[in-house]
C-alpha atoms as a PDB file:
ATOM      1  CA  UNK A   1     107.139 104.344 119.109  1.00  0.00           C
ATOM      2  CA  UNK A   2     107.492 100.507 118.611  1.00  0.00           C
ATOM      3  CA  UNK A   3     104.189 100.101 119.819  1.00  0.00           C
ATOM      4  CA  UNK A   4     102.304 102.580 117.808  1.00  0.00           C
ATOM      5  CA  UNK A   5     104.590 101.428 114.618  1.00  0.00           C
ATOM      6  CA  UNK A   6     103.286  97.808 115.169  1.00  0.00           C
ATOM      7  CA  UNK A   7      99.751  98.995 116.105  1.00  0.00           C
ATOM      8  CA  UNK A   8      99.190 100.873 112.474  1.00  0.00           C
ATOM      9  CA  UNK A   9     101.445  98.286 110.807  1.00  0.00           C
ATOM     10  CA  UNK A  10      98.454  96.084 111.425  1.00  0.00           C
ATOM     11  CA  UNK A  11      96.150  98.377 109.299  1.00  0.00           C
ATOM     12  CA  UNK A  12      97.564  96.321 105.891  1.00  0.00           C
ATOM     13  CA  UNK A  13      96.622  92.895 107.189  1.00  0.00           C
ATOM     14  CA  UNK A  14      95.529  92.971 111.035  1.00  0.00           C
ATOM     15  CA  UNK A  15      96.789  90.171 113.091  1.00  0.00           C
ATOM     16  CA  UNK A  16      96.925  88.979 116.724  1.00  0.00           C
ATOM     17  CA  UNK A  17      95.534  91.229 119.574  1.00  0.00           C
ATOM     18  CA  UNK A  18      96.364  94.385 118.359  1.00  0.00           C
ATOM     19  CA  UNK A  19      94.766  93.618 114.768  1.00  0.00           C
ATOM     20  CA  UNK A  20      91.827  93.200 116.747  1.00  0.00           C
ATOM     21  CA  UNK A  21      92.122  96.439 118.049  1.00  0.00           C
ATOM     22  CA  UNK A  22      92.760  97.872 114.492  1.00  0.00           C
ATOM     23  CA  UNK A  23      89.533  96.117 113.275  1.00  0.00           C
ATOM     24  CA  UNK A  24      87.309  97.699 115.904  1.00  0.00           C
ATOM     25  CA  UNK A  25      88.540 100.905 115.428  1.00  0.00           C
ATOM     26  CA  UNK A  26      88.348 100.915 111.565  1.00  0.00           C
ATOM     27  CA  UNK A  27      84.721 100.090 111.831  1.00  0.00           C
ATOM     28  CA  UNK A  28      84.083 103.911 114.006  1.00  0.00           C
ATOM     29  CA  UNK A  29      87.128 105.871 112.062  1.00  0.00           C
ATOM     30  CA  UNK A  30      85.935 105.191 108.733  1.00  0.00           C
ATOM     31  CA  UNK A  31      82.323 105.336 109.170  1.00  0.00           C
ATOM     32  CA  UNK A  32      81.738 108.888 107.927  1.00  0.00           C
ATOM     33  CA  UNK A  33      83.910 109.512 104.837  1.00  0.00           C
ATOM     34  CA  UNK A  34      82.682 105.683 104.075  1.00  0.00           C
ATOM     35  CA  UNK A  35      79.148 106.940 104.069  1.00  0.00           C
ATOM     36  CA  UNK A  36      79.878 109.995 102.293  1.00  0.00           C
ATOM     37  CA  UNK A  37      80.810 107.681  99.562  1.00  0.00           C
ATOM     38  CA  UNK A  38      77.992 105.771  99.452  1.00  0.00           C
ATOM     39  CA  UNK A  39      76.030 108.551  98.776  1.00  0.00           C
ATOM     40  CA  UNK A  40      77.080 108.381  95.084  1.00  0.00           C
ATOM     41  CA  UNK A  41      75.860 104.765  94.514  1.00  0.00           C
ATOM     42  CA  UNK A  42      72.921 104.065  92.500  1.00  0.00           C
ATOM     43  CA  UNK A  43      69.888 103.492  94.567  1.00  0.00           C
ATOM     44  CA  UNK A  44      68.378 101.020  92.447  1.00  0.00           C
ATOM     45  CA  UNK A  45      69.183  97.816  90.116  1.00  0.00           C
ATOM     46  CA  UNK A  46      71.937  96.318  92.682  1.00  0.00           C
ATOM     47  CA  UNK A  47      71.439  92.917  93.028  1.00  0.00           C
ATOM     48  CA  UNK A  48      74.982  91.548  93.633  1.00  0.00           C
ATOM     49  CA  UNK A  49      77.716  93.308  95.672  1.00  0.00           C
ATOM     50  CA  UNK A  50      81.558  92.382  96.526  1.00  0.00           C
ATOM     51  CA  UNK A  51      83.021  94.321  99.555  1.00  0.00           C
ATOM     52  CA  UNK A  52      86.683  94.152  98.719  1.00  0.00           C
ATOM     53  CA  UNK A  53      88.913  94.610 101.575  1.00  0.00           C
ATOM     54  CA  UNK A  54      85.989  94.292 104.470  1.00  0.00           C
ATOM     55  CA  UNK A  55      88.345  95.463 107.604  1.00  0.00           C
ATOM     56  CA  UNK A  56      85.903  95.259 110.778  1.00  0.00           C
ATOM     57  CA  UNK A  57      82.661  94.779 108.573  1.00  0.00           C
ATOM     58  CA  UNK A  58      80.564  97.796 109.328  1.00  0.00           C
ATOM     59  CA  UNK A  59      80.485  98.768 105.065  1.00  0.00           C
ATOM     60  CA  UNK A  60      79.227  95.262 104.598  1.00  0.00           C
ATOM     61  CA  UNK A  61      76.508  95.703 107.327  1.00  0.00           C
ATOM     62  CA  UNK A  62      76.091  99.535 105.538  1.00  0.00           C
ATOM     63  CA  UNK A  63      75.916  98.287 102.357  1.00  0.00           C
ATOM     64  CA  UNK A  64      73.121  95.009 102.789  1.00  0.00           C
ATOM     65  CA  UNK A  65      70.806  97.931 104.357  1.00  0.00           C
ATOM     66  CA  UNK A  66      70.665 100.329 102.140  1.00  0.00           C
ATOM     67  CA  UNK A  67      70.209  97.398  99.116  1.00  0.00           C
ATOM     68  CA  UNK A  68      67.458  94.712 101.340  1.00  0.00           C
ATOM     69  CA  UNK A  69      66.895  92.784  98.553  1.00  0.00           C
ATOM     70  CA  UNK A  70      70.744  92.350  97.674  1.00  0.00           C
ATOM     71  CA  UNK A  71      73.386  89.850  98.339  1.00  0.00           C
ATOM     72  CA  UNK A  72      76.516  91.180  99.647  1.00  0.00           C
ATOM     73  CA  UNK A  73      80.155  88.631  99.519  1.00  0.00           C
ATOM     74  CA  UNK A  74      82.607  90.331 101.249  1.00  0.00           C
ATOM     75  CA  UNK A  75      86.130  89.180 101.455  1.00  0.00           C
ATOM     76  CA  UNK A  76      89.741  90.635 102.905  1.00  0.00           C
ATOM     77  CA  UNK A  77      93.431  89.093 103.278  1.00  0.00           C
ATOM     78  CA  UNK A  78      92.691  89.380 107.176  1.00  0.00           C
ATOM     79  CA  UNK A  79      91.850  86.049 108.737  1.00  0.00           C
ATOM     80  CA  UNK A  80      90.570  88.368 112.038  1.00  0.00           C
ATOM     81  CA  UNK A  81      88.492  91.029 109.303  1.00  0.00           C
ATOM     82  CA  UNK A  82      87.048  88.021 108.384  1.00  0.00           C
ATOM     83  CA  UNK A  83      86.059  87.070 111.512  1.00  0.00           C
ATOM     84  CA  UNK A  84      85.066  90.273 112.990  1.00  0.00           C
ATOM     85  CA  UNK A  85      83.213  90.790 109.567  1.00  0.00           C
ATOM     86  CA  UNK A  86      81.176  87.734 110.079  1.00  0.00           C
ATOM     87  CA  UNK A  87      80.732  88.526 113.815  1.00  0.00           C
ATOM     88  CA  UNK A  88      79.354  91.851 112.738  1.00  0.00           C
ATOM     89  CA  UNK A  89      76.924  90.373 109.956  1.00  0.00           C
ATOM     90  CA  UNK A  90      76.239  87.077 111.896  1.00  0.00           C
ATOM     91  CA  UNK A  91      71.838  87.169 111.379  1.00  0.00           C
ATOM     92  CA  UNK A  92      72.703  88.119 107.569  1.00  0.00           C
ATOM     93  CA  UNK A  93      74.853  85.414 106.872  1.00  0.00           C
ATOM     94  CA  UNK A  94      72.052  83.021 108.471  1.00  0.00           C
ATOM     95  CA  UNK A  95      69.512  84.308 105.856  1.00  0.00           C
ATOM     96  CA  UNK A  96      72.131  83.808 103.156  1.00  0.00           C
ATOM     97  CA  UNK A  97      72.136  87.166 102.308  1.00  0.00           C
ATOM     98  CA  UNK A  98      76.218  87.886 103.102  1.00  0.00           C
ATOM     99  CA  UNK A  99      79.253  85.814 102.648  1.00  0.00           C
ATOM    100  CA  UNK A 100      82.373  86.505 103.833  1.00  0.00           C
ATOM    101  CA  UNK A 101      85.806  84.847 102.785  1.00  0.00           C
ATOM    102  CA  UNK A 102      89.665  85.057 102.804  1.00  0.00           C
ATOM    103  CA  UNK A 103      91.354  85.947 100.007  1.00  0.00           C
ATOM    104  CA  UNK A 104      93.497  88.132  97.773  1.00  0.00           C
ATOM    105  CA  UNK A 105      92.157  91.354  95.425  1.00  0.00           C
ATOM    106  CA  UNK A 106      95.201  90.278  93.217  1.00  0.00           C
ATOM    107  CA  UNK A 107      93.709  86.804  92.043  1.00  0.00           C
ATOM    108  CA  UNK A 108      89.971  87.096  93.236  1.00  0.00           C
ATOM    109  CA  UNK A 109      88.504  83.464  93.929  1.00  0.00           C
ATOM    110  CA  UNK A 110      85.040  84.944  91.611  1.00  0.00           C
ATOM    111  CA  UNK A 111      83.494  83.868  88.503  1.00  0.00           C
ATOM    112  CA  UNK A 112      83.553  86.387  85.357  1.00  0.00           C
ATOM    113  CA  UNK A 113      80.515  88.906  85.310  1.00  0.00           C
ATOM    114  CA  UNK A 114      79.117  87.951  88.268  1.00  0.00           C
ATOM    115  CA  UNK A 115      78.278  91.552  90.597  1.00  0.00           C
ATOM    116  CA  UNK A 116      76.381  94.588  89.914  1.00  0.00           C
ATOM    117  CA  UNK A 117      78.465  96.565  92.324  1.00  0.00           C
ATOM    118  CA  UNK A 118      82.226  96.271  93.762  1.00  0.00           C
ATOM    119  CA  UNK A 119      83.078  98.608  96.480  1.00  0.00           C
ATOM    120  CA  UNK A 120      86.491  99.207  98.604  1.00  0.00           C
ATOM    121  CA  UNK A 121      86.597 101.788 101.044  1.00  0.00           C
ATOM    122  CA  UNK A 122      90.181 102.838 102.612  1.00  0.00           C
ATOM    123  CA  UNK A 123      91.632  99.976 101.186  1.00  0.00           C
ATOM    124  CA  UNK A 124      93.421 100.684  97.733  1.00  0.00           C
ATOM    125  CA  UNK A 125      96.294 102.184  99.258  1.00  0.00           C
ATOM    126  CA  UNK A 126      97.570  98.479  99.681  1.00  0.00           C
ATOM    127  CA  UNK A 127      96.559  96.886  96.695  1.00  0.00           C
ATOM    128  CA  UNK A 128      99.032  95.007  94.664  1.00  0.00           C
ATOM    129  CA  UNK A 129      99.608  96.737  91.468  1.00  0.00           C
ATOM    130  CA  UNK A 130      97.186  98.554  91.733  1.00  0.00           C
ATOM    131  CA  UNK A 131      96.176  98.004  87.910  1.00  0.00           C
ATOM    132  CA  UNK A 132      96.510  94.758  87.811  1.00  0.00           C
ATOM    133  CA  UNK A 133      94.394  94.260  91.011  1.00  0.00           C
ATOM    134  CA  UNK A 134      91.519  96.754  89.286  1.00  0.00           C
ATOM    135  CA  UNK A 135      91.789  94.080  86.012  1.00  0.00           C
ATOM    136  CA  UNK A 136      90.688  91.263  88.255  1.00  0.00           C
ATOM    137  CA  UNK A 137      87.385  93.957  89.719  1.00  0.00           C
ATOM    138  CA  UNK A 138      87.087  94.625  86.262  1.00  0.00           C
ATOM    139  CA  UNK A 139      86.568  90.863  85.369  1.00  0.00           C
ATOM    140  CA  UNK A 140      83.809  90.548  87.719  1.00  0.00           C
ATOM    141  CA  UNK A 141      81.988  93.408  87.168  1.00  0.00           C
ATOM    142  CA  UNK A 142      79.037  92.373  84.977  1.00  0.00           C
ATOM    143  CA  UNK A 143      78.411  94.758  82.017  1.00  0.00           C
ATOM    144  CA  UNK A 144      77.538  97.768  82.795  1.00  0.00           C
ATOM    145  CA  UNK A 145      78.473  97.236  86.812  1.00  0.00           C
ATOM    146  CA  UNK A 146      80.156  99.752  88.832  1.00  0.00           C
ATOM    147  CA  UNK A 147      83.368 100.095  91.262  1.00  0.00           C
ATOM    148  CA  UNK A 148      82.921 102.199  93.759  1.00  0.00           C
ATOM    149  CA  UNK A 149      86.583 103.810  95.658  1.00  0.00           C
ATOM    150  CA  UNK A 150      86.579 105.873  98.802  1.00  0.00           C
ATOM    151  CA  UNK A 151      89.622 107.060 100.412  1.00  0.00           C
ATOM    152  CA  UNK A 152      89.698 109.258 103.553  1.00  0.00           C
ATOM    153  CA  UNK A 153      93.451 110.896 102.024  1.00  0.00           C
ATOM    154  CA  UNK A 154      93.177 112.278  98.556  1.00  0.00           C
ATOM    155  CA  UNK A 155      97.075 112.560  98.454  1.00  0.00           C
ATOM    156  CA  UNK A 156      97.320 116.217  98.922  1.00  0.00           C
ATOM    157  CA  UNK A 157      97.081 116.995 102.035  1.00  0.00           C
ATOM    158  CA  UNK A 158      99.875 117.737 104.325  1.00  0.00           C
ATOM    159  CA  UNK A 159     101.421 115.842 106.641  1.00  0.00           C
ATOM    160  CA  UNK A 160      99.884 113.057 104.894  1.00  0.00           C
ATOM    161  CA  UNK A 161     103.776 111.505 105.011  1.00  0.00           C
ATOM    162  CA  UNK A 162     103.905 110.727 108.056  1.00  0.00           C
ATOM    163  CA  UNK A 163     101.914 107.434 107.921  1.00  0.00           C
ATOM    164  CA  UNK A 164     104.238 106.526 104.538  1.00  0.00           C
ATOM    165  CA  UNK A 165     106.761 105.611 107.395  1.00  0.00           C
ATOM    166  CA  UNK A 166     104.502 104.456 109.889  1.00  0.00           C
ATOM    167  CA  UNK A 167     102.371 102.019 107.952  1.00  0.00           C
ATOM    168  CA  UNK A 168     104.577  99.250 105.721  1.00  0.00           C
ATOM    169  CA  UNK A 169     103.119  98.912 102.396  1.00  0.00           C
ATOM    170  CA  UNK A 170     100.963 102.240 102.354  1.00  0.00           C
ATOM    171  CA  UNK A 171     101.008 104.500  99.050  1.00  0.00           C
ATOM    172  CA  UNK A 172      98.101 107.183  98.853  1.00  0.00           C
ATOM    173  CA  UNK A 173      97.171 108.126  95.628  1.00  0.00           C
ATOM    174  CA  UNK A 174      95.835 111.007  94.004  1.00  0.00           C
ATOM    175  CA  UNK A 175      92.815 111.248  91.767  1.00  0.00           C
ATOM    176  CA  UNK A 176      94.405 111.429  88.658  1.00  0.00           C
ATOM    177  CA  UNK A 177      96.785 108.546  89.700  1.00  0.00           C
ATOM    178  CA  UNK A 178      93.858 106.542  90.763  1.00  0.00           C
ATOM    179  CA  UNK A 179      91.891 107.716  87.234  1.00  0.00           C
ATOM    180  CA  UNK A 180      95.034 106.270  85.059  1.00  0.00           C
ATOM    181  CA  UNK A 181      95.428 102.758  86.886  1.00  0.00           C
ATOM    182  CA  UNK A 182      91.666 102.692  86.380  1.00  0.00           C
ATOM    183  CA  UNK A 183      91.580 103.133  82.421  1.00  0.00           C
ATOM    184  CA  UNK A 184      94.562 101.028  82.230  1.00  0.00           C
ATOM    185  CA  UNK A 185      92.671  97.704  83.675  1.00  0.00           C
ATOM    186  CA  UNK A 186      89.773  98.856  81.343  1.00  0.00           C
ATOM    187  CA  UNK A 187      87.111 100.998  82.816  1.00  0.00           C
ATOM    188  CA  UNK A 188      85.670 103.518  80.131  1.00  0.00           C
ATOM    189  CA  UNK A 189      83.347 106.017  82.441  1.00  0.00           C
ATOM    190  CA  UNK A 190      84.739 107.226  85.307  1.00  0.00           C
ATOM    191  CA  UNK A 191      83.297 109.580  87.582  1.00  0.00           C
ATOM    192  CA  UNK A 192      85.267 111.746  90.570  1.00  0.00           C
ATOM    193  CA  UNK A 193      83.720 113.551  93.664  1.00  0.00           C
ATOM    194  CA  UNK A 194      86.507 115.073  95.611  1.00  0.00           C
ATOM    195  CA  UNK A 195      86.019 116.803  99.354  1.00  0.00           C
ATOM    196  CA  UNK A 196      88.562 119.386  99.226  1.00  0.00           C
ATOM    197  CA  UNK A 197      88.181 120.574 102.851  1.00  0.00           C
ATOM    198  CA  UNK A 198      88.476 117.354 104.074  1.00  0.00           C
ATOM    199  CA  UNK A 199      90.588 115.682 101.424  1.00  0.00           C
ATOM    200  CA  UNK A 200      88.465 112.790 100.759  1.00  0.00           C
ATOM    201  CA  UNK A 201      88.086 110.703  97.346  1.00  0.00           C
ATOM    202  CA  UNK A 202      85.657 109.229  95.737  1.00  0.00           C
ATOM    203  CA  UNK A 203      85.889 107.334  92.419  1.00  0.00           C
ATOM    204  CA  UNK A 204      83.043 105.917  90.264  1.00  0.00           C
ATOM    205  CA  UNK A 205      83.860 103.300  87.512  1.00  0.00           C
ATOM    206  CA  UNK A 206      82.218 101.608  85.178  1.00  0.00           C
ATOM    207  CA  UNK A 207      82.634  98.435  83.035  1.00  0.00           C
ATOM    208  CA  UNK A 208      81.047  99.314  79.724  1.00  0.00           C
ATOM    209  CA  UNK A 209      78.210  97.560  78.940  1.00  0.00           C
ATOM    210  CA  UNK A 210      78.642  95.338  76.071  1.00  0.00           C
END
């Protein structure tokens, strides 16, 4: 039990061999509710995109294909997501297209109004505030830009406890929890697609255009 505590402790901020373990596995265990999610992004007028919370880097290699003219800057508090991120993305990086970095969603190290799209997939559940931490997406979200949410656990589903005690820091939210912390840092339309059967999440936010 001390084993598989440590091993999914690592899913807030993976570090040392089995953080590389976590990394790997988060890029094949998330891939399907992450793509669901995608689904619901606008196919056109993306030009700038910040993966928030890039875990093994598979969204940020997801993401730069299905926009090839974009730029995609991903960043995560994981000094190994950042380097299996940039492992994963190596040729893009070389033609400038992606940039990964370290940092924090609490105090983002981005310039006002700079993307078109912000995206975080299975990573909310640890954000710091969370409104606060949705202010500071809010801030660089151009006008009219969108934040994007996916979560695999909707909060409703049963037996969803269990990983409350095995994972330090966790908190799943539901969609009206998630709906509130987003008005509160300032986002006007917000739009929610919820798999019931599967009890997955997906939240659409804008910044109104001024």
């Amino acid at each position: 039990m001390g084993i598989l505590k440590s091993f999914f402790g690592n899913t807030r901020k993976p570090e040392g061999l089995l953080g590389r373990w976590m990394v790997a596995g988060m890029n094949r265990a998330h891939a399907e509710v992450a793509d669901w999610g995608m689904q619901y992004l606008p196919q056109t007028g993306i030009a700038e995109i910040a993966e928030l919370g890039c875990g093994g880097g598979r969204n940020v290699r997801a993401l730069l294909q299905r926009y090839p003219t974009a730029k995609v800057t991903a960043l995560d508090y994981s000094e190994i997501s950042v380097e299996k991120t940039r492992r994963v993305n190596q040729r893009e990086i070389q033609k400038g297209r992606c940039r990964i970095v370290q940092g924090d969603v609490s105090k983002l190290p981005f310039e006002d109004a700079r993307f078109d799209l912000v995206t975080a997939f299975e990573t909310v559940y640890f954000w710091p505030g969370p409104t606060e931490s949705f202010r500071e997406v809010y801030r660089i979200l151009k006008p009219g830009g969108t934040f994007l949410i996916v979560n695999e656990s909707d909060g409703m589903k049963a037996g969803d406890d269990k990983w409350l005690s095995a994972i330090d820091g966790l908190r799943i939210f539901n969609q009206a929890q998630l709906s509130g912390f987003l008005k509160e840092a300032g986002f006007c339309d917000i739009t929610v697609y919820h798999d019931q059967k599967k009890h997955w999440l997906c939240l659409l936010a804008m910044r109104e255009d001024s």
